[in-house]
PDB file of N, CA and C in Angstrom:
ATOM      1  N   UNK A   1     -15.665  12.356  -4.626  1.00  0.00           N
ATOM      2  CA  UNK A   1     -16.461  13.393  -5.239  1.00  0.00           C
ATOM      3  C   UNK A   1     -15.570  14.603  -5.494  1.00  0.00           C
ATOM      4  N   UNK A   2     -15.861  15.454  -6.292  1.00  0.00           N
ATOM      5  CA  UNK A   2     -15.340  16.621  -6.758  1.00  0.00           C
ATOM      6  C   UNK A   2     -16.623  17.441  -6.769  1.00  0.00           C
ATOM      7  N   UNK A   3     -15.861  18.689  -5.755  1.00  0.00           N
ATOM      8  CA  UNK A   3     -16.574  19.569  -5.561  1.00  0.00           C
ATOM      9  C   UNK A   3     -16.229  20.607  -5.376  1.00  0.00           C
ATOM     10  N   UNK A   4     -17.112  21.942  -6.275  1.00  0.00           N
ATOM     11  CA  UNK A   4     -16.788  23.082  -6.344  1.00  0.00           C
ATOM     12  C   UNK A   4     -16.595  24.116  -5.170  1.00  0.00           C
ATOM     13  N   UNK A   5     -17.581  23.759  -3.994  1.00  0.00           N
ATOM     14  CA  UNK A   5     -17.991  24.617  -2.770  1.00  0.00           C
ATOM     15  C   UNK A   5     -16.761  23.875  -1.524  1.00  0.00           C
ATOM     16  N   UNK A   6     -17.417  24.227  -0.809  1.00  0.00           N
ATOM     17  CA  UNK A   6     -17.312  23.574   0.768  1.00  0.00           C
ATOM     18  C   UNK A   6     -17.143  21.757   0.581  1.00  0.00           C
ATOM     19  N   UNK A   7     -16.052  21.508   1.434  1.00  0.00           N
ATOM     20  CA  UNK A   7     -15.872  19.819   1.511  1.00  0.00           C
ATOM     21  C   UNK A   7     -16.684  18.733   2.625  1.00  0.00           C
ATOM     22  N   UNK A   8     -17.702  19.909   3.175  1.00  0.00           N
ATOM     23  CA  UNK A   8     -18.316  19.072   3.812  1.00  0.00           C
ATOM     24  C   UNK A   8     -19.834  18.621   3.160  1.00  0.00           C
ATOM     25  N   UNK A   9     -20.442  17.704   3.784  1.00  0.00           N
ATOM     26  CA  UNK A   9     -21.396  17.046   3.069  1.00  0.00           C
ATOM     27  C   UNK A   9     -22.427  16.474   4.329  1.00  0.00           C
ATOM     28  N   UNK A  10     -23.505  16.224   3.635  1.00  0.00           N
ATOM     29  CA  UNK A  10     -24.412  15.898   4.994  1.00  0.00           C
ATOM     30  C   UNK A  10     -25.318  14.348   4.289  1.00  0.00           C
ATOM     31  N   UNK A  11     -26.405  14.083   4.533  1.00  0.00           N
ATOM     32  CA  UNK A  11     -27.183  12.777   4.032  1.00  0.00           C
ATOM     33  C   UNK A  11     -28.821  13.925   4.408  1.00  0.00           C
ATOM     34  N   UNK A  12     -29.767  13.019   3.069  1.00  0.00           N
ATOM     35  CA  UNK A  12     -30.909  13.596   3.518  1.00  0.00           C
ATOM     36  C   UNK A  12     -31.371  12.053   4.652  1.00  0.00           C
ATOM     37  N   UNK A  13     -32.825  12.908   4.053  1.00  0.00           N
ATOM     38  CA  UNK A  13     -34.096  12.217   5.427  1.00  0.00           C
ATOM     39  C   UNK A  13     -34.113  10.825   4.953  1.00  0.00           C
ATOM     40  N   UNK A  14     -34.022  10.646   3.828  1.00  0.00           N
ATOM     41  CA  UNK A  14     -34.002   9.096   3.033  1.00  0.00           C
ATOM     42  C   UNK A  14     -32.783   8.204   3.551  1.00  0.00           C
ATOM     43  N   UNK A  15     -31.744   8.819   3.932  1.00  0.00           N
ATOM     44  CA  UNK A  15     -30.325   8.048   4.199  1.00  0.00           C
ATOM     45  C   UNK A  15     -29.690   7.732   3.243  1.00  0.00           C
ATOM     46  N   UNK A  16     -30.073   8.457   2.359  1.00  0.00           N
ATOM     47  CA  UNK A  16     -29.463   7.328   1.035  1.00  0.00           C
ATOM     48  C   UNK A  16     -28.573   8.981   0.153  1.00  0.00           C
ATOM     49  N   UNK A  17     -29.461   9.640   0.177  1.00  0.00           N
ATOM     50  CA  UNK A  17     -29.037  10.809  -0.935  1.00  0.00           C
ATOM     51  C   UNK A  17     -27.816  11.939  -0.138  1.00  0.00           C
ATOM     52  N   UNK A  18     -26.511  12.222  -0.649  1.00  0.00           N
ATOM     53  CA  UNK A  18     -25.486  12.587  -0.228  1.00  0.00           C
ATOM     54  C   UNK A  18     -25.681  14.116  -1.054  1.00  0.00           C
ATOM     55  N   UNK A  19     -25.821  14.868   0.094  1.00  0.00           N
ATOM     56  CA  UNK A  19     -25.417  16.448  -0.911  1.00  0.00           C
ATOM     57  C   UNK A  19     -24.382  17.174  -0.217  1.00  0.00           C
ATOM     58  N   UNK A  20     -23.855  18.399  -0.633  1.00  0.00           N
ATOM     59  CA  UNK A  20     -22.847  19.129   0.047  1.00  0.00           C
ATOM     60  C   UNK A  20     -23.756  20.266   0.890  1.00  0.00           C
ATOM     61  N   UNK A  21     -23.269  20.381   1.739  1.00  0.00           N
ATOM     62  CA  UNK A  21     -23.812  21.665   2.761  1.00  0.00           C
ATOM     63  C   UNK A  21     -24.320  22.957   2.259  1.00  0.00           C
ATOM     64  N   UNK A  22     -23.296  23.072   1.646  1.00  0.00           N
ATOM     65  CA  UNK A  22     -23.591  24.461   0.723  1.00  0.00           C
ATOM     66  C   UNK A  22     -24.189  24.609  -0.626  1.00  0.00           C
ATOM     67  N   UNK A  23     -25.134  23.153  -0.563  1.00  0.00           N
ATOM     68  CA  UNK A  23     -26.117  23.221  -1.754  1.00  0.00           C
ATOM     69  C   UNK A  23     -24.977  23.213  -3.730  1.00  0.00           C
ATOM     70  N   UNK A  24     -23.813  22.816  -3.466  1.00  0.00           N
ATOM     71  CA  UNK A  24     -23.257  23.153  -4.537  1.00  0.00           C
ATOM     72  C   UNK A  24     -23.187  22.231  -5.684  1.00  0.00           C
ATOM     73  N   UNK A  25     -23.381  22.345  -6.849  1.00  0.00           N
ATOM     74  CA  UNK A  25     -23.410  21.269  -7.229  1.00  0.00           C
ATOM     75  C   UNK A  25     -21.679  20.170  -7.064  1.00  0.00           C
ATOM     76  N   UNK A  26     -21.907  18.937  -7.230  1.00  0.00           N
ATOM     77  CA  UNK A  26     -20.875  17.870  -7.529  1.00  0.00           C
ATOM     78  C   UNK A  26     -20.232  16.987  -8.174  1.00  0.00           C
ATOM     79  N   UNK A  27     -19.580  16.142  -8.652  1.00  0.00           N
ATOM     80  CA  UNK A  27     -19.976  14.982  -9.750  1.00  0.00           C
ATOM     81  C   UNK A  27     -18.809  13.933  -8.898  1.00  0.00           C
ATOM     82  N   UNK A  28     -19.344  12.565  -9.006  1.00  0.00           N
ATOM     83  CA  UNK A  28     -18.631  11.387  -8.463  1.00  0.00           C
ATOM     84  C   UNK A  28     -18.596  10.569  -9.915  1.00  0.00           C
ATOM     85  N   UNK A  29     -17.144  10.137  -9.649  1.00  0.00           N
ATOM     86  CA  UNK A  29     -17.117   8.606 -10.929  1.00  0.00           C
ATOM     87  C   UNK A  29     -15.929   7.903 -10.840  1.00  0.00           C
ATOM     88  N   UNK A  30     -16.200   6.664 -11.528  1.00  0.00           N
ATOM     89  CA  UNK A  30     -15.423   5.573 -10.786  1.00  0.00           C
ATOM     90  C   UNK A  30     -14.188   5.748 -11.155  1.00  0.00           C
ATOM     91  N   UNK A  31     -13.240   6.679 -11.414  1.00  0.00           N
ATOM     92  CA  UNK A  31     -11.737   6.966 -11.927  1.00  0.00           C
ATOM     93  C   UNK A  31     -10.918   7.730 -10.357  1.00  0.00           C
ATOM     94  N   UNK A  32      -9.881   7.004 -10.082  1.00  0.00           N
ATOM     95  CA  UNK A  32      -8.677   7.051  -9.088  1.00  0.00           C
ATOM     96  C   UNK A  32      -7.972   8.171  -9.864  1.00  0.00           C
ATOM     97  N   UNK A  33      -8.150   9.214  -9.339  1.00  0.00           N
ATOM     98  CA  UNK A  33      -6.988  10.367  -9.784  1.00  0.00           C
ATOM     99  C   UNK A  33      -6.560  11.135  -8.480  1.00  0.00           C
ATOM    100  N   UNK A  34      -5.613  11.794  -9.006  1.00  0.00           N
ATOM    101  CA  UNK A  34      -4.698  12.710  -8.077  1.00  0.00           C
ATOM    102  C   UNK A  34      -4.364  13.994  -8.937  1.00  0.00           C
ATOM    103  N   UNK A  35      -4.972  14.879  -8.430  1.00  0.00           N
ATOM    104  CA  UNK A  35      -5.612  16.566  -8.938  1.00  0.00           C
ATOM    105  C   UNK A  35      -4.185  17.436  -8.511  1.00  0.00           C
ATOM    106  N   UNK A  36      -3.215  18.022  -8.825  1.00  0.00           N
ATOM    107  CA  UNK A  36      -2.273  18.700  -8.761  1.00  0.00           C
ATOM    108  C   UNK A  36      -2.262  20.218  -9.337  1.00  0.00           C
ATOM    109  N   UNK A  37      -1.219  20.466  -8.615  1.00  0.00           N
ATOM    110  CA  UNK A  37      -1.122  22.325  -9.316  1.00  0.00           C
ATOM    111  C   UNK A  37      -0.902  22.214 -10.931  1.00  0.00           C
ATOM    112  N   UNK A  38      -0.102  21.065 -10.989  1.00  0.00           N
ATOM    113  CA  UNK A  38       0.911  21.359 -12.105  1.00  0.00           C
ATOM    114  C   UNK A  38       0.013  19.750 -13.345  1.00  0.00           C
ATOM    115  N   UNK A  39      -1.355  19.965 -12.758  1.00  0.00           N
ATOM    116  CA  UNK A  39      -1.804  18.584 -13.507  1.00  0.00           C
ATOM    117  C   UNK A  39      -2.583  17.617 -13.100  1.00  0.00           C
ATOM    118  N   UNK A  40      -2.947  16.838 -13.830  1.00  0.00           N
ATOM    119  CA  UNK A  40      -3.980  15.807 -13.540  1.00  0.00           C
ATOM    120  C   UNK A  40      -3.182  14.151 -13.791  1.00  0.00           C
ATOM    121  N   UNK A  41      -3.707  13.319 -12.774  1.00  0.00           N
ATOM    122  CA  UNK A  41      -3.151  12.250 -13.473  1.00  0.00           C
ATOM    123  C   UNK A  41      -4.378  11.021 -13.177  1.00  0.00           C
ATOM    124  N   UNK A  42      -4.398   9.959 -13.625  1.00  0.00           N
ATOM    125  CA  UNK A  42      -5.602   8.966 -13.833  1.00  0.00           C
ATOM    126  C   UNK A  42      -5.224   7.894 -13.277  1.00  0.00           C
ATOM    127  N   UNK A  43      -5.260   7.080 -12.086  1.00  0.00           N
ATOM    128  CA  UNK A  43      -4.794   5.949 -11.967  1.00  0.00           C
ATOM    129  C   UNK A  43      -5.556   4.559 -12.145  1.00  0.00           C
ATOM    130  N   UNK A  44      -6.488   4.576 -12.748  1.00  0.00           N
ATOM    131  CA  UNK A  44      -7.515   3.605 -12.799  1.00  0.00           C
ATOM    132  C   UNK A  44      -8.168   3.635 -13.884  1.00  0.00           C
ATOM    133  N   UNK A  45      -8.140   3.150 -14.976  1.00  0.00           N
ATOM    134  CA  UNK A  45      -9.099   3.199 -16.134  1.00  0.00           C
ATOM    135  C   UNK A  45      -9.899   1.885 -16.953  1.00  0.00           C
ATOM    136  N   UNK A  46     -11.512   2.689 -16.845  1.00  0.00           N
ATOM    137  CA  UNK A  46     -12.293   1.411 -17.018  1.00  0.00           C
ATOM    138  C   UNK A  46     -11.584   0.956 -18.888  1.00  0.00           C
ATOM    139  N   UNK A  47     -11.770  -0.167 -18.928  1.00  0.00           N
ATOM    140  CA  UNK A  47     -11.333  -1.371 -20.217  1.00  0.00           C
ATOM    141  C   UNK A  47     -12.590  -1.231 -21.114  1.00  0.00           C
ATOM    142  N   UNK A  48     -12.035  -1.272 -22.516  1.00  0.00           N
ATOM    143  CA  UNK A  48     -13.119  -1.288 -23.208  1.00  0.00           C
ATOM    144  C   UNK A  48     -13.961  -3.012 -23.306  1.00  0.00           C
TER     145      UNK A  48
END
């Protein structure tokens, strides 16, 4: 996940739904990257 706030995260009452502590929003998706000062890079990309 990539997230704007705080890196911690909790589960609700359902067990199922994952939010961050600090209510922040997030976004998860299925791409392997590695986030740098100097850049982004992609190691996994879905096939058309």
């Amino acid at each position: 996940m990539i997230q704007i706030g705080s890196r911690h995260v909790g589960t609700l009452e359902d067990n199922w739904t994952v939010v961050t502590v600090d209510l922040v929003p997030c976004a998860r998706n299925g791409y392997t990257k590695l986030v740098a000062t100097d850049g982004m890079d992609i190691f996994t990309k879905l096939s058309a």
